[in-house]
N, C-alpha and C. Protein backbone atom coordinates (compact mmCIF):
# COMPACT_ATOMS: atom_id res chain seq x y z
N UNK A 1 9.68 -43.97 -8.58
CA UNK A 1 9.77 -42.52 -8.59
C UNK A 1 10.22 -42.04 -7.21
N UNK A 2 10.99 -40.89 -7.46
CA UNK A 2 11.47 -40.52 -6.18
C UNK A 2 9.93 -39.90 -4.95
N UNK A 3 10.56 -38.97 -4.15
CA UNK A 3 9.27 -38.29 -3.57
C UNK A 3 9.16 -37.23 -4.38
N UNK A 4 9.96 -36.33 -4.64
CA UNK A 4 10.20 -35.27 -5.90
C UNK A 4 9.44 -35.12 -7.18
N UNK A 5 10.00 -36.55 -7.65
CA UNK A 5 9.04 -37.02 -8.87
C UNK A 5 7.72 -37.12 -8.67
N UNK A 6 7.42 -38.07 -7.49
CA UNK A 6 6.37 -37.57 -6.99
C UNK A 6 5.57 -36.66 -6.95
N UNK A 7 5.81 -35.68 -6.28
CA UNK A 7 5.52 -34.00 -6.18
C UNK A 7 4.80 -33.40 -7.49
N UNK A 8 6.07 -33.56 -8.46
CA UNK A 8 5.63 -33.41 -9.55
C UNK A 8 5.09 -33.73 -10.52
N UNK A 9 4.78 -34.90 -10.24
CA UNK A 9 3.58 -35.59 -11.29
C UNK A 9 2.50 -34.72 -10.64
N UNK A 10 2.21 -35.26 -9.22
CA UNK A 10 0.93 -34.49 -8.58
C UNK A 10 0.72 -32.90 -8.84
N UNK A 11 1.44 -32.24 -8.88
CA UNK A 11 1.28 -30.71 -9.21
C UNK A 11 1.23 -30.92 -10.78
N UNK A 12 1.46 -31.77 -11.30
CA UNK A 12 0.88 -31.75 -12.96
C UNK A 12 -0.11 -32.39 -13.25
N UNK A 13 -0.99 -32.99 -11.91
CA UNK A 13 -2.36 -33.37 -12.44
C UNK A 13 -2.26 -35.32 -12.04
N UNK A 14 -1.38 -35.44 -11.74
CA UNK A 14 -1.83 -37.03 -11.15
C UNK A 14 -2.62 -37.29 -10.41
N UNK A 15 -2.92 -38.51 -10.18
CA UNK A 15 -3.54 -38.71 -8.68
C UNK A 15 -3.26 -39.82 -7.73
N UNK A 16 -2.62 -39.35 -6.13
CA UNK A 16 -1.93 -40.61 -5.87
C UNK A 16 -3.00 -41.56 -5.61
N UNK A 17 -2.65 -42.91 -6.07
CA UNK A 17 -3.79 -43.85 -5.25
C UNK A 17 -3.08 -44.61 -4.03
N UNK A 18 -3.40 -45.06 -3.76
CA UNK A 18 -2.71 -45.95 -2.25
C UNK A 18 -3.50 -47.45 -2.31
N UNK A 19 -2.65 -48.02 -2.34
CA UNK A 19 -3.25 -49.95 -2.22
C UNK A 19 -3.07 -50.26 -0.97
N UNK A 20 -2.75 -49.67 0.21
CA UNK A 20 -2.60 -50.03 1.72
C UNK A 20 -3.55 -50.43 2.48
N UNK A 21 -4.00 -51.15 3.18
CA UNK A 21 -5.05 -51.18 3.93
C UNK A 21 -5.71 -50.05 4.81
N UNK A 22 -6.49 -49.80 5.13
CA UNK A 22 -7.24 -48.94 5.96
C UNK A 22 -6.42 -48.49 6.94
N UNK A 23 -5.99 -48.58 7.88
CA UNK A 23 -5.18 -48.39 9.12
C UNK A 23 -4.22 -47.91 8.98
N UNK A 24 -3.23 -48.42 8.35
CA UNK A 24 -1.87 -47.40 7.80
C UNK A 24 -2.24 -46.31 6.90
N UNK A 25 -3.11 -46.36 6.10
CA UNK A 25 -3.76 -45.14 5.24
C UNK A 25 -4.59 -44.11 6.01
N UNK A 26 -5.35 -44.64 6.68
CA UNK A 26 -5.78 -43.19 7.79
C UNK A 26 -5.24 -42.62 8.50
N UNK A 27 -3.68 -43.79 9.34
CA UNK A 27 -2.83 -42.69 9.95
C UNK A 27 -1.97 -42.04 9.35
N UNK A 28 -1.64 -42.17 8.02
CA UNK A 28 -0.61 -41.12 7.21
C UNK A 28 -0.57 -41.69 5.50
N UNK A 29 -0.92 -40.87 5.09
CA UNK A 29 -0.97 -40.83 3.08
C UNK A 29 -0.42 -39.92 2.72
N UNK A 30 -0.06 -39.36 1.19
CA UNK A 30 0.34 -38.77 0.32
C UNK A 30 -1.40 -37.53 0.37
N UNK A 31 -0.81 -36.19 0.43
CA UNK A 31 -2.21 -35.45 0.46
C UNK A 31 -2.33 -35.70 -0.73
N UNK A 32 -4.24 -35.83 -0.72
CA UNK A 32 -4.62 -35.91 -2.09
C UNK A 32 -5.33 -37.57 -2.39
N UNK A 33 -4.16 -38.49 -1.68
CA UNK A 33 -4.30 -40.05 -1.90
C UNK A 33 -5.48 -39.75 -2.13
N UNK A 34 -6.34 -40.96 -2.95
CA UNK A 34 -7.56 -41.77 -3.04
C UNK A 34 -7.04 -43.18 -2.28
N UNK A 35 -7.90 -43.68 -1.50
CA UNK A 35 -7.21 -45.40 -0.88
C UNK A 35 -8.13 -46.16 -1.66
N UNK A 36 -7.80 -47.48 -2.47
CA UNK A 36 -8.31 -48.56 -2.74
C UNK A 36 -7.66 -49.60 -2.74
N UNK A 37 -7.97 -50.66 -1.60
CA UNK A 37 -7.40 -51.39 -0.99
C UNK A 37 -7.05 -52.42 -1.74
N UNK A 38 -5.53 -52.87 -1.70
CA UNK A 38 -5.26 -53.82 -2.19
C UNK A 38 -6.20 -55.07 -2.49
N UNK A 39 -6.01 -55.87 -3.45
CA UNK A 39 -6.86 -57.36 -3.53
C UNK A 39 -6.71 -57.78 -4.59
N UNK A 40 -6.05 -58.51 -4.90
CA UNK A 40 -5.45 -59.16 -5.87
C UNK A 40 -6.45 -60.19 -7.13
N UNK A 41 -7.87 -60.37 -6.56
CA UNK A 41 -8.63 -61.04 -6.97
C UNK A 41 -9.56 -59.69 -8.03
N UNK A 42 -9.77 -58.43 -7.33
CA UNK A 42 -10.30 -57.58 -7.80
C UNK A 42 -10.33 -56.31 -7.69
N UNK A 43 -8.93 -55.63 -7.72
CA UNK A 43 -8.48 -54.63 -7.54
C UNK A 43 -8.81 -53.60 -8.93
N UNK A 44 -8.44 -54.75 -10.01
CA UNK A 44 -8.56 -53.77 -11.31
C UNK A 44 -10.12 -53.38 -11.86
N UNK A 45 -10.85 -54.59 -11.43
CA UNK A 45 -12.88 -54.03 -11.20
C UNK A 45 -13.33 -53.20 -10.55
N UNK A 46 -12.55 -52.64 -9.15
CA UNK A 46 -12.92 -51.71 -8.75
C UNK A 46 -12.46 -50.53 -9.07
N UNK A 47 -11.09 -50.56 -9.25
CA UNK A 47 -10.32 -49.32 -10.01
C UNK A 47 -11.32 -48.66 -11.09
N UNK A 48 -11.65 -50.04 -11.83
CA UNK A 48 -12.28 -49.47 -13.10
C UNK A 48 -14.06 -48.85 -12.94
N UNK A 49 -14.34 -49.40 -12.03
CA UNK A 49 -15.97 -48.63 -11.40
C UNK A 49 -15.60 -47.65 -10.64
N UNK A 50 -14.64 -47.35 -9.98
CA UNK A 50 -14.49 -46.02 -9.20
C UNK A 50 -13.66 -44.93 -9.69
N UNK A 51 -12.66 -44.65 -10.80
CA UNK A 51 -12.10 -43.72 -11.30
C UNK A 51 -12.38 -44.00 -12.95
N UNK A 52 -12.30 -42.58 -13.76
CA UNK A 52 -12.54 -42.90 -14.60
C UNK A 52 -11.49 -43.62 -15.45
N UNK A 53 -11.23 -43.95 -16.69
CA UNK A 53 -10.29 -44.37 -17.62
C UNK A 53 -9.31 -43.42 -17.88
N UNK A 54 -8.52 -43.31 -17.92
CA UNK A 54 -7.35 -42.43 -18.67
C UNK A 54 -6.99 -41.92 -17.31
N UNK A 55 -7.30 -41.50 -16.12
CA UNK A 55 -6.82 -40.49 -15.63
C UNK A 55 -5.21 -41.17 -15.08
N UNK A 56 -4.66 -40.05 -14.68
CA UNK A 56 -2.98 -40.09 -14.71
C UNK A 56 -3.25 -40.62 -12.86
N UNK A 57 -2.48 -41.49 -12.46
CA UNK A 57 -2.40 -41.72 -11.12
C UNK A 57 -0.93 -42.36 -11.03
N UNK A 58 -0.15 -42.04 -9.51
CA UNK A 58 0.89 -42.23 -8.98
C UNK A 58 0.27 -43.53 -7.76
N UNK A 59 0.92 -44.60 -7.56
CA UNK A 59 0.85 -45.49 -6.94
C UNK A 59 1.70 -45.36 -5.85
N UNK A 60 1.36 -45.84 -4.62
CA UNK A 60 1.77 -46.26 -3.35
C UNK A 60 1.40 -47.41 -2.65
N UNK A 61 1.73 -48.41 -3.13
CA UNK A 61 2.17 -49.55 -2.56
C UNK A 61 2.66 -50.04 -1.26
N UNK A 62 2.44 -50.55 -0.07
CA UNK A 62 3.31 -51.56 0.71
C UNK A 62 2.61 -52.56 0.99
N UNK A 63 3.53 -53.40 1.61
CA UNK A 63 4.92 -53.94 1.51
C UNK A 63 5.20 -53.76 -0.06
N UNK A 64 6.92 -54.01 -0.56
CA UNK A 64 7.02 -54.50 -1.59
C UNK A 64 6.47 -55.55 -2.28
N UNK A 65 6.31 -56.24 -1.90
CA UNK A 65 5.29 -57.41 -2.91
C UNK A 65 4.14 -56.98 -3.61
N UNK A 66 4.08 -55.64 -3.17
CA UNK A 66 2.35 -55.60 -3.69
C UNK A 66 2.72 -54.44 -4.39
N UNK A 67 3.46 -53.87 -5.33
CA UNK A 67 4.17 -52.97 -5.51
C UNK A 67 3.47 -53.17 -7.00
N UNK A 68 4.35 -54.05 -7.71
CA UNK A 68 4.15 -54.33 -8.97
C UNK A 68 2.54 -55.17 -9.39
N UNK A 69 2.23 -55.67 -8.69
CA UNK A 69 0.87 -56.56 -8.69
C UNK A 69 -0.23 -55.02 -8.70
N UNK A 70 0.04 -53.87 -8.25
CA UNK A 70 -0.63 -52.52 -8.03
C UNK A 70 -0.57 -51.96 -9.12
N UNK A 71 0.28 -51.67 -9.73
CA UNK A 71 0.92 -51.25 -10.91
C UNK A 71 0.08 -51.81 -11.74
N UNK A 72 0.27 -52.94 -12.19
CA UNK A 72 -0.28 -54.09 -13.14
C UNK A 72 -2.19 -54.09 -13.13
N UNK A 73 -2.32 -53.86 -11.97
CA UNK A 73 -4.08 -54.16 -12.08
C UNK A 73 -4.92 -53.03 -12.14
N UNK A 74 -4.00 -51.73 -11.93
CA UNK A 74 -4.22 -50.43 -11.78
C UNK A 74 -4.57 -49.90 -13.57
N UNK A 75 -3.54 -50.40 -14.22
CA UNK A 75 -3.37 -49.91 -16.05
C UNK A 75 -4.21 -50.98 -16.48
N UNK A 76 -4.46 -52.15 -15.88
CA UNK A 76 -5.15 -53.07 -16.46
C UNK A 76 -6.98 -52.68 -16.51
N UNK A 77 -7.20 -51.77 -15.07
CA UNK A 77 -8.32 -50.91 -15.05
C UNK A 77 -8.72 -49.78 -15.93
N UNK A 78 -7.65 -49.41 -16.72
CA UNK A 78 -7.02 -48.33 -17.82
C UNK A 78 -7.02 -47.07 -17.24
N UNK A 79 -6.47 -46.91 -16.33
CA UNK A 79 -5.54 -46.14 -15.71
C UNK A 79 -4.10 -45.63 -16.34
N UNK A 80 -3.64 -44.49 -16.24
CA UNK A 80 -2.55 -44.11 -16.67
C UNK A 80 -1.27 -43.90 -15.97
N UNK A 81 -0.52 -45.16 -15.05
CA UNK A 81 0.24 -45.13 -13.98
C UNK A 81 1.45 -44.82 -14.36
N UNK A 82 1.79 -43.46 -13.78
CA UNK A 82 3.03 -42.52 -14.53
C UNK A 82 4.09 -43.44 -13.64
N UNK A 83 4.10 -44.28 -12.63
CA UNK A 83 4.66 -44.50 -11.39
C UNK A 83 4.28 -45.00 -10.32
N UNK A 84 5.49 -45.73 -9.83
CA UNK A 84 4.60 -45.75 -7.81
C UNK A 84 6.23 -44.83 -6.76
N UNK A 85 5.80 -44.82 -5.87
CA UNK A 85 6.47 -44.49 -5.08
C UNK A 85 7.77 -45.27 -4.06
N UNK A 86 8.86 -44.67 -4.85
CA UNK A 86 10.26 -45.78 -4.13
C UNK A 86 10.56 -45.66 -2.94
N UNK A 87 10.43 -47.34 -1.48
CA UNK A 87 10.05 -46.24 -0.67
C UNK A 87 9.26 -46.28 0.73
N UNK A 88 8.37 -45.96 0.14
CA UNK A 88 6.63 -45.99 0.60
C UNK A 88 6.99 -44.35 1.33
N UNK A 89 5.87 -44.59 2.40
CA UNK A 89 5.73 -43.45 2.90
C UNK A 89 7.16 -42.57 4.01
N UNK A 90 7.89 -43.95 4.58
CA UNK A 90 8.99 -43.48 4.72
C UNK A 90 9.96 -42.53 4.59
N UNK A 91 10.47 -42.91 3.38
CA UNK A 91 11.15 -42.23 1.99
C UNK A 91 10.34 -40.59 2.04
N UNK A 92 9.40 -41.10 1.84
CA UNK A 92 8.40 -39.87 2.16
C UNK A 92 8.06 -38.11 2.66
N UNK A 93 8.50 -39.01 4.03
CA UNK A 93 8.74 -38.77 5.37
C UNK A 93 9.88 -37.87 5.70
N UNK A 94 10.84 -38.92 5.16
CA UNK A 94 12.70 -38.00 5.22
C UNK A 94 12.26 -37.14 4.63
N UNK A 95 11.68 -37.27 3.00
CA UNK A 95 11.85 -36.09 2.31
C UNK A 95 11.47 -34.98 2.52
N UNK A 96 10.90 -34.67 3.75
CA UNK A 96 10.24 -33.20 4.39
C UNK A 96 8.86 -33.23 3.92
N UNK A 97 8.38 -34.39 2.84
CA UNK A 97 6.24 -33.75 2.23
C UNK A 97 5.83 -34.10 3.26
N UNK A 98 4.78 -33.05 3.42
CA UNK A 98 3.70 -33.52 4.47
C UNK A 98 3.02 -34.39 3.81
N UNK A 99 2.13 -35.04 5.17
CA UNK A 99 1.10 -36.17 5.01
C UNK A 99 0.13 -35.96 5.51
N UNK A 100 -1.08 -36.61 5.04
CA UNK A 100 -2.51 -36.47 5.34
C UNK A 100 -2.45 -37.40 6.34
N UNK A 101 -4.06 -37.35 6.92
CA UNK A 101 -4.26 -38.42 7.81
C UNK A 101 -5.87 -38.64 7.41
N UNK A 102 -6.38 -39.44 7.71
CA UNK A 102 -8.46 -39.61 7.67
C UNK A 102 -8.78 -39.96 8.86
N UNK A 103 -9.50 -39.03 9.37
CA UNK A 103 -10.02 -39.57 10.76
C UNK A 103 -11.27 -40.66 10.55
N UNK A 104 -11.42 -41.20 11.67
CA UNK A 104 -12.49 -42.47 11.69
C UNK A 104 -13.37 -41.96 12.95
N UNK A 105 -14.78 -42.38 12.73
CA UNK A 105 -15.57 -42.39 13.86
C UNK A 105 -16.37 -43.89 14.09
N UNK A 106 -16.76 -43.93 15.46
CA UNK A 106 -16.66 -45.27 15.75
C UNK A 106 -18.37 -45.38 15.86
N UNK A 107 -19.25 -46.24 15.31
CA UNK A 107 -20.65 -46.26 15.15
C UNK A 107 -21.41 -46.15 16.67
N UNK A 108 -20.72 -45.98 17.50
CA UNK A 108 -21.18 -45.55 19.16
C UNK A 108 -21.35 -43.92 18.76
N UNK A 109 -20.04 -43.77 18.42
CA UNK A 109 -20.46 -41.96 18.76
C UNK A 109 -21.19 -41.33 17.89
N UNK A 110 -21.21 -42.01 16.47
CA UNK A 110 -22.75 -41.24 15.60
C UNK A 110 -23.39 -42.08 16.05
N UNK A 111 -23.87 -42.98 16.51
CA UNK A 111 -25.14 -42.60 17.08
C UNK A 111 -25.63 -42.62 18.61
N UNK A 112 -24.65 -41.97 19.66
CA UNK A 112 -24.63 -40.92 20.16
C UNK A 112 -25.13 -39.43 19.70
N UNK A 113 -24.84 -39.14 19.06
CA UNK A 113 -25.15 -37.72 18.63
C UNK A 113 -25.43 -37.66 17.05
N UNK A 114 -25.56 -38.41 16.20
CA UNK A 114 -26.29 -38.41 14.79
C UNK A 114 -26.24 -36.67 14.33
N UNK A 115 -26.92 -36.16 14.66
CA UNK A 115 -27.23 -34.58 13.67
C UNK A 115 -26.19 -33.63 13.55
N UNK A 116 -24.75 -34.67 15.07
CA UNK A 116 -23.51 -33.60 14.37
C UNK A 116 -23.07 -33.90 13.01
N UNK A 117 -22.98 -35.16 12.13
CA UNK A 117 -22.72 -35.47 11.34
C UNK A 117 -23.58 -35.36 9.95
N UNK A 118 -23.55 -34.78 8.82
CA UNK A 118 -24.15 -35.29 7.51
C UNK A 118 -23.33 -36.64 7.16
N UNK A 119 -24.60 -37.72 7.58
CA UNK A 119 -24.50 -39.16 7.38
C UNK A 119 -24.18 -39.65 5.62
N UNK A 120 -23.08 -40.25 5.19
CA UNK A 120 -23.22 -40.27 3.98
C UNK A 120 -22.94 -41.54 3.62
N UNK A 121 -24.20 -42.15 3.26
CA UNK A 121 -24.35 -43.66 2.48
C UNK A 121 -23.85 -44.07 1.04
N UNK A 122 -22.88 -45.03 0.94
CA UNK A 122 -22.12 -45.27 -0.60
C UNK A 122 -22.04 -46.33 -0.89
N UNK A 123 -23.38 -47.22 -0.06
CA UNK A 123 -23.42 -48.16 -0.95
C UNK A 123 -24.23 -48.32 -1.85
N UNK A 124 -24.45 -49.26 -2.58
CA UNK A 124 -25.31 -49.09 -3.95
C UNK A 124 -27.09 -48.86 -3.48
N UNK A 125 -27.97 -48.30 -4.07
CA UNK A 125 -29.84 -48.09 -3.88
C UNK A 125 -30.66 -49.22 -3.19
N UNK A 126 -29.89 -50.50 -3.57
CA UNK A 126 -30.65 -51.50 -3.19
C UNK A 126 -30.62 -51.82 -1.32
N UNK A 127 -29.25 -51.62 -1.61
CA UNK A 127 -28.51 -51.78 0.19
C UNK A 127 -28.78 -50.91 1.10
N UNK A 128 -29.39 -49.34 0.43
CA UNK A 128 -29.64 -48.38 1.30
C UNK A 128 -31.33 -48.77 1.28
N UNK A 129 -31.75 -49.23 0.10
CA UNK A 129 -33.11 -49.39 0.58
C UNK A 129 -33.52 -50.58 1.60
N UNK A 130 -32.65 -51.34 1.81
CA UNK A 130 -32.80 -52.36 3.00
C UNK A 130 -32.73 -52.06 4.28
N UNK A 131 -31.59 -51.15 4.47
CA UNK A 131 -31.61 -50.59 5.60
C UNK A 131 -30.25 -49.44 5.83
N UNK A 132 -30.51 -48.32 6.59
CA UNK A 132 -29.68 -47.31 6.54
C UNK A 132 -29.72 -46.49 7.99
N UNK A 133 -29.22 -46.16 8.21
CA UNK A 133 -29.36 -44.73 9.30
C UNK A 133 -30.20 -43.62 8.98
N UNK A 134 -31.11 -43.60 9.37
CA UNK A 134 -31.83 -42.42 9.54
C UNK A 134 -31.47 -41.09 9.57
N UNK A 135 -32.07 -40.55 8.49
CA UNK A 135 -31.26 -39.17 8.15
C UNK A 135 -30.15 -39.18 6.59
N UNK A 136 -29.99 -40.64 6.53
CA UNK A 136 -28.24 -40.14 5.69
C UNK A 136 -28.85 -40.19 4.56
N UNK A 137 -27.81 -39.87 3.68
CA UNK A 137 -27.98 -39.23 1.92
C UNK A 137 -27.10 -40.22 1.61
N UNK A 138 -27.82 -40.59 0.26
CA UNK A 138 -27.18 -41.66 -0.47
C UNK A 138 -25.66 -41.20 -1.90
N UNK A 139 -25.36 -41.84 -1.59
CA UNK A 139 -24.12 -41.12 -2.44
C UNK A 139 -23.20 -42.74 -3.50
N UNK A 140 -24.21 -42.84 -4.22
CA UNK A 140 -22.98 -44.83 -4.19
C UNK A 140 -21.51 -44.47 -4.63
N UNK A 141 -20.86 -45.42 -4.71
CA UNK A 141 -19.34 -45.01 -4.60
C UNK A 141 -18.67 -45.14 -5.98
N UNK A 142 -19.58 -45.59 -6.69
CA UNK A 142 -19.44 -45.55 -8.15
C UNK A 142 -19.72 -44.17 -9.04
N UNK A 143 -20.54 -43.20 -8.27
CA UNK A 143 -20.96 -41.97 -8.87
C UNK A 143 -19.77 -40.78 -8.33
N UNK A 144 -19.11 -40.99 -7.04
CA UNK A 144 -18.83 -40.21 -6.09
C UNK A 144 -17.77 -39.54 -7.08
N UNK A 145 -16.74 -39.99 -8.20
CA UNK A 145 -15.71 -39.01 -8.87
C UNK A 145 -16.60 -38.08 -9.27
N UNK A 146 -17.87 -38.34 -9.72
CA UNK A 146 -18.25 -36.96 -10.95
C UNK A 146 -19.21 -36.24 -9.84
N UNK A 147 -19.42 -36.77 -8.83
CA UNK A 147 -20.10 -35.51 -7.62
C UNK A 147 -19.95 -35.02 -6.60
N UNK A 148 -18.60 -35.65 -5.96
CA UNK A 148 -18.36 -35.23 -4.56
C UNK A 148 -18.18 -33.68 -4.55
N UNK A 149 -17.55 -33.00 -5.61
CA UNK A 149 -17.89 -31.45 -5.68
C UNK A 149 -19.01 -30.94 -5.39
N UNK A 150 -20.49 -31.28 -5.62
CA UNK A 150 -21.37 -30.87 -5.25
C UNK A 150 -21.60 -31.14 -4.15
N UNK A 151 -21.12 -31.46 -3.03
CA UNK A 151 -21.58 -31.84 -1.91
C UNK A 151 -21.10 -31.03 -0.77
N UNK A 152 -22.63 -30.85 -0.14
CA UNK A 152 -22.23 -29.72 0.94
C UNK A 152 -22.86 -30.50 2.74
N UNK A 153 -22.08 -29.73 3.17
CA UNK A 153 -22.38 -30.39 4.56
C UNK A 153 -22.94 -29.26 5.77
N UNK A 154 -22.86 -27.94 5.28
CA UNK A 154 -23.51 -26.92 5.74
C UNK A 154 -22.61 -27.21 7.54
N UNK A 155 -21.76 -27.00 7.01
CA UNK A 155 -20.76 -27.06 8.30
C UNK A 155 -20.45 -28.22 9.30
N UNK A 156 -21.36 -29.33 9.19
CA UNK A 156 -21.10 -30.80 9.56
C UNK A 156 -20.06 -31.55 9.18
N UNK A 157 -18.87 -32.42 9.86
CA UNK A 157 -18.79 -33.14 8.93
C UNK A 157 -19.23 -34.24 8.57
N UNK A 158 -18.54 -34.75 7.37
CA UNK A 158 -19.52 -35.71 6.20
C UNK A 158 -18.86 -37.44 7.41
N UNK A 159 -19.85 -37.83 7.67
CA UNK A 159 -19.86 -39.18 8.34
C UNK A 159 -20.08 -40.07 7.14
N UNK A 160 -18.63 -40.68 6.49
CA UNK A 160 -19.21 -41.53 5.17
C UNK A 160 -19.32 -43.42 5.54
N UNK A 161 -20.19 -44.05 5.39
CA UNK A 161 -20.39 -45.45 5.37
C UNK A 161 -20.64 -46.34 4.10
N UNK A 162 -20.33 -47.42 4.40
CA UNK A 162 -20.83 -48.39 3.53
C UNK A 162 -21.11 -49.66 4.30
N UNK A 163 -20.93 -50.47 3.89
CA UNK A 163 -21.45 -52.36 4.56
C UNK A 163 -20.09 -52.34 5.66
N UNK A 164 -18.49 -52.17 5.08
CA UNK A 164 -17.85 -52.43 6.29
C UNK A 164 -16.60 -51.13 5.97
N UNK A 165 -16.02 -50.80 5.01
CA UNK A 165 -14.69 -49.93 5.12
C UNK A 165 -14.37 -49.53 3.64
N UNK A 166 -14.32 -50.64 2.70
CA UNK A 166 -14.07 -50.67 1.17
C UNK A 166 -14.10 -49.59 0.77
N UNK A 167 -15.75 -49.43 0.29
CA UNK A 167 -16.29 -48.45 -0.53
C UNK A 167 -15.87 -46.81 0.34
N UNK A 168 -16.52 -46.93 1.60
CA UNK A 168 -16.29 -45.84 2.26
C UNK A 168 -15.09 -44.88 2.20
N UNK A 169 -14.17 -45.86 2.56
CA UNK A 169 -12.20 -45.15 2.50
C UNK A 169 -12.37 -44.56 1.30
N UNK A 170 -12.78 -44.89 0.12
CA UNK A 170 -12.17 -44.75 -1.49
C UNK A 170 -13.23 -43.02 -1.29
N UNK A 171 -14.50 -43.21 -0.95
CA UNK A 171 -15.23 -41.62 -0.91
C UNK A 171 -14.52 -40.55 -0.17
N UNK A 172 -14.04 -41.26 1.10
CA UNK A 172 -14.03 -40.14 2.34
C UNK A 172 -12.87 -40.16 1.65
N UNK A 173 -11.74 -40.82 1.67
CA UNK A 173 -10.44 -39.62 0.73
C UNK A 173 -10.74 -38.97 -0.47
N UNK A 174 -11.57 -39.32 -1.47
CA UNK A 174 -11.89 -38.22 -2.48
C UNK A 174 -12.32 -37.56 -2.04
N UNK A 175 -13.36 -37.04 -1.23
CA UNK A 175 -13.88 -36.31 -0.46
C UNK A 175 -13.07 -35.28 -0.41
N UNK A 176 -11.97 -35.57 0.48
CA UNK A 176 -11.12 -35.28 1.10
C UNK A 176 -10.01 -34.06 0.16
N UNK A 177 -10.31 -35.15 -0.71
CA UNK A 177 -9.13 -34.05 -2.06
C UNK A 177 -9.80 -32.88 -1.93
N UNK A 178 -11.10 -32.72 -2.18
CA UNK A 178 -11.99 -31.59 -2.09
C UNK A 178 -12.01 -30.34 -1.27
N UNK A 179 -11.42 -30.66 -0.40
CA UNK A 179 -11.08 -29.91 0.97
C UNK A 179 -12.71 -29.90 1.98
N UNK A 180 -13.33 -31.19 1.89
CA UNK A 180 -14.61 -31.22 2.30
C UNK A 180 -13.91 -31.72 3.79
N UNK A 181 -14.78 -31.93 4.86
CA UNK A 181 -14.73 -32.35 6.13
C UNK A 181 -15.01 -33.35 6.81
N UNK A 182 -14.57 -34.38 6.74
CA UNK A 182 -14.69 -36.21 6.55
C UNK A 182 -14.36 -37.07 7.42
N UNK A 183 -15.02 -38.13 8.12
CA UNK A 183 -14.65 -39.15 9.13
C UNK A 183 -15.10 -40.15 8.42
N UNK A 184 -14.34 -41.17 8.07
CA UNK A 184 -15.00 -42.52 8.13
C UNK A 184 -15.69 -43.41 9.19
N UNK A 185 -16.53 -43.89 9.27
CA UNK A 185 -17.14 -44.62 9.80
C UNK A 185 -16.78 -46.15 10.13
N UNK A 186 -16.07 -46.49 10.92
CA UNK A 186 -15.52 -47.76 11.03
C UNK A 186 -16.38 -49.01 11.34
N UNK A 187 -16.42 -50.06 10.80
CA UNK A 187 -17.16 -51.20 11.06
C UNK A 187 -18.46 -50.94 9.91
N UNK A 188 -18.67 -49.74 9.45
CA UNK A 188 -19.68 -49.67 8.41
C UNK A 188 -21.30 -50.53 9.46
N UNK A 189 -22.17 -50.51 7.97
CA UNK A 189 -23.31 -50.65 8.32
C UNK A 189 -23.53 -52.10 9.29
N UNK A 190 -22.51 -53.03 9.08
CA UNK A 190 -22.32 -54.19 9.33
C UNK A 190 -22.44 -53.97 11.44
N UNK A 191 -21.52 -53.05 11.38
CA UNK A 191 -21.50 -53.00 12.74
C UNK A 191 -22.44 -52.07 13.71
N UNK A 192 -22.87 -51.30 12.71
CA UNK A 192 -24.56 -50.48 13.09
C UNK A 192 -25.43 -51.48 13.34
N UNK A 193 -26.23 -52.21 12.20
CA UNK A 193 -27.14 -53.14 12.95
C UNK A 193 -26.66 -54.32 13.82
N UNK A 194 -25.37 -54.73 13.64
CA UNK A 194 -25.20 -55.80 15.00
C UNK A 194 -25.04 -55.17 16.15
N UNK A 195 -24.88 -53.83 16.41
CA UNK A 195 -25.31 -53.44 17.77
C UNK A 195 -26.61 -53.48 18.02
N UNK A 196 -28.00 -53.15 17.01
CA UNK A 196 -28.93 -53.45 17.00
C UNK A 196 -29.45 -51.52 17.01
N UNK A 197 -28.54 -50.42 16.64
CA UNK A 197 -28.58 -49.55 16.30
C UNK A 197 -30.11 -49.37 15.02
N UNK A 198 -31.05 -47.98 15.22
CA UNK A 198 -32.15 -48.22 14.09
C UNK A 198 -31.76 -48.13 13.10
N UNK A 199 -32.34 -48.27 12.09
CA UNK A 199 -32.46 -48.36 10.93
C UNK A 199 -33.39 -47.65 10.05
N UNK A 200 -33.57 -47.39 8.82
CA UNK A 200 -34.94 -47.22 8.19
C UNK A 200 -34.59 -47.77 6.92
N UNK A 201 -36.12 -48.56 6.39
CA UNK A 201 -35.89 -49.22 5.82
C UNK A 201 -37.12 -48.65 4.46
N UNK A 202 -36.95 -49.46 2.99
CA UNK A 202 -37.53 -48.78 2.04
C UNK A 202 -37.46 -47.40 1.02
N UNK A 203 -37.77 -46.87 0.52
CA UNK A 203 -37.77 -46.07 -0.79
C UNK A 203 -37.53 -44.91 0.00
């Protein structure tokens, strides 16, 4: 699909997804993207726990190789892939659309200052009951399509985590569609307690 075509799927209700890794997806996406990172082993299991069935989505792919393998594991999740993008973000680019970006925060500076942020935990009950940051709200990343609308941050923004990046990226850009106010959290919980950062642990 062109960028055009593009355009217009999205103003008729698509949704772009992005298979890119983290890093090229936070510094520039399709507004709107959802990111779920390429992986060829289990791309279409997560597709299928994190969006619902049927919905219409536009693909963005790079490199080429991972183009059609996106495509394929995306409908195989039962997804409705009108398309991907011919291209990539490039193509994009010429074409005059703007692009999003996701900012990241680095687990020094929340917790440096913790209460600027509503801390938001997405990984599953069990993982937050082991251990979490103090203060944050649980949100797993499997629920997040049918509630991120309800979610308020009372003027904070939403600091979203999980174990390392996965789960997190896929919230904080839905989030994001929302017009909510969002940093990912880089290194996830993984890199909170190996600094030796607290924790709280239990129900």
């Amino acid at each position: 699909m062109t960028p055009t075509e593009v355009q217009d799927a999205i103003r008729a209700g698509a949704v772009p997804v992005d298979t890119r890794a983290l890093e090229p997806f936070a510094a520039g996406h399709l507004p709107g993207a959802v990111e779920i990172e390429f992986n060829l082993a289990d791309l279409a299991e997560r597709a299928a726990m994190l969006i619902p069935r049927g919905v219409r989505v536009v693909v963005h792919a790079e490199p080429e190789r991972a183009i059609a393998a996106s495509v394929g594991l995306l409908q195989d999740a039962g997804l409705e892939v009108c398309g991907h993008l011919e291209g990539g973000l490039a193509v994009w680019r010429a074409a005059g659309y703007p692009v999003a970006t996701l900012p990241l925060a680095d687990v020094a500076e929340l917790h440096a200052d913790p209460a600027h942020h509503l801390v938001l935990d997405v990984r599953e009950p069990y993982e937050f009951r082991h251990g979490r940051i103090p203060g944050a709200v649980l949100l797993p990343s499997g629920e997040a399509w049918d509630h991120d609308g309800g979610l308020v941050a009372d003027g904070r923004p939403i600091a979203v985590i999980c174990s390392g990046h996965a789960r997190a990226a896929f919230v904080a850009s839905l989030l994001a569609r929302s017009g909510l106010p969002v940093r990912l959290v880089a290194g996830g919980m993984f890199e909170w307690e190996r600094r030796g950062y607290p924790v709280v642990r239990g129900a």
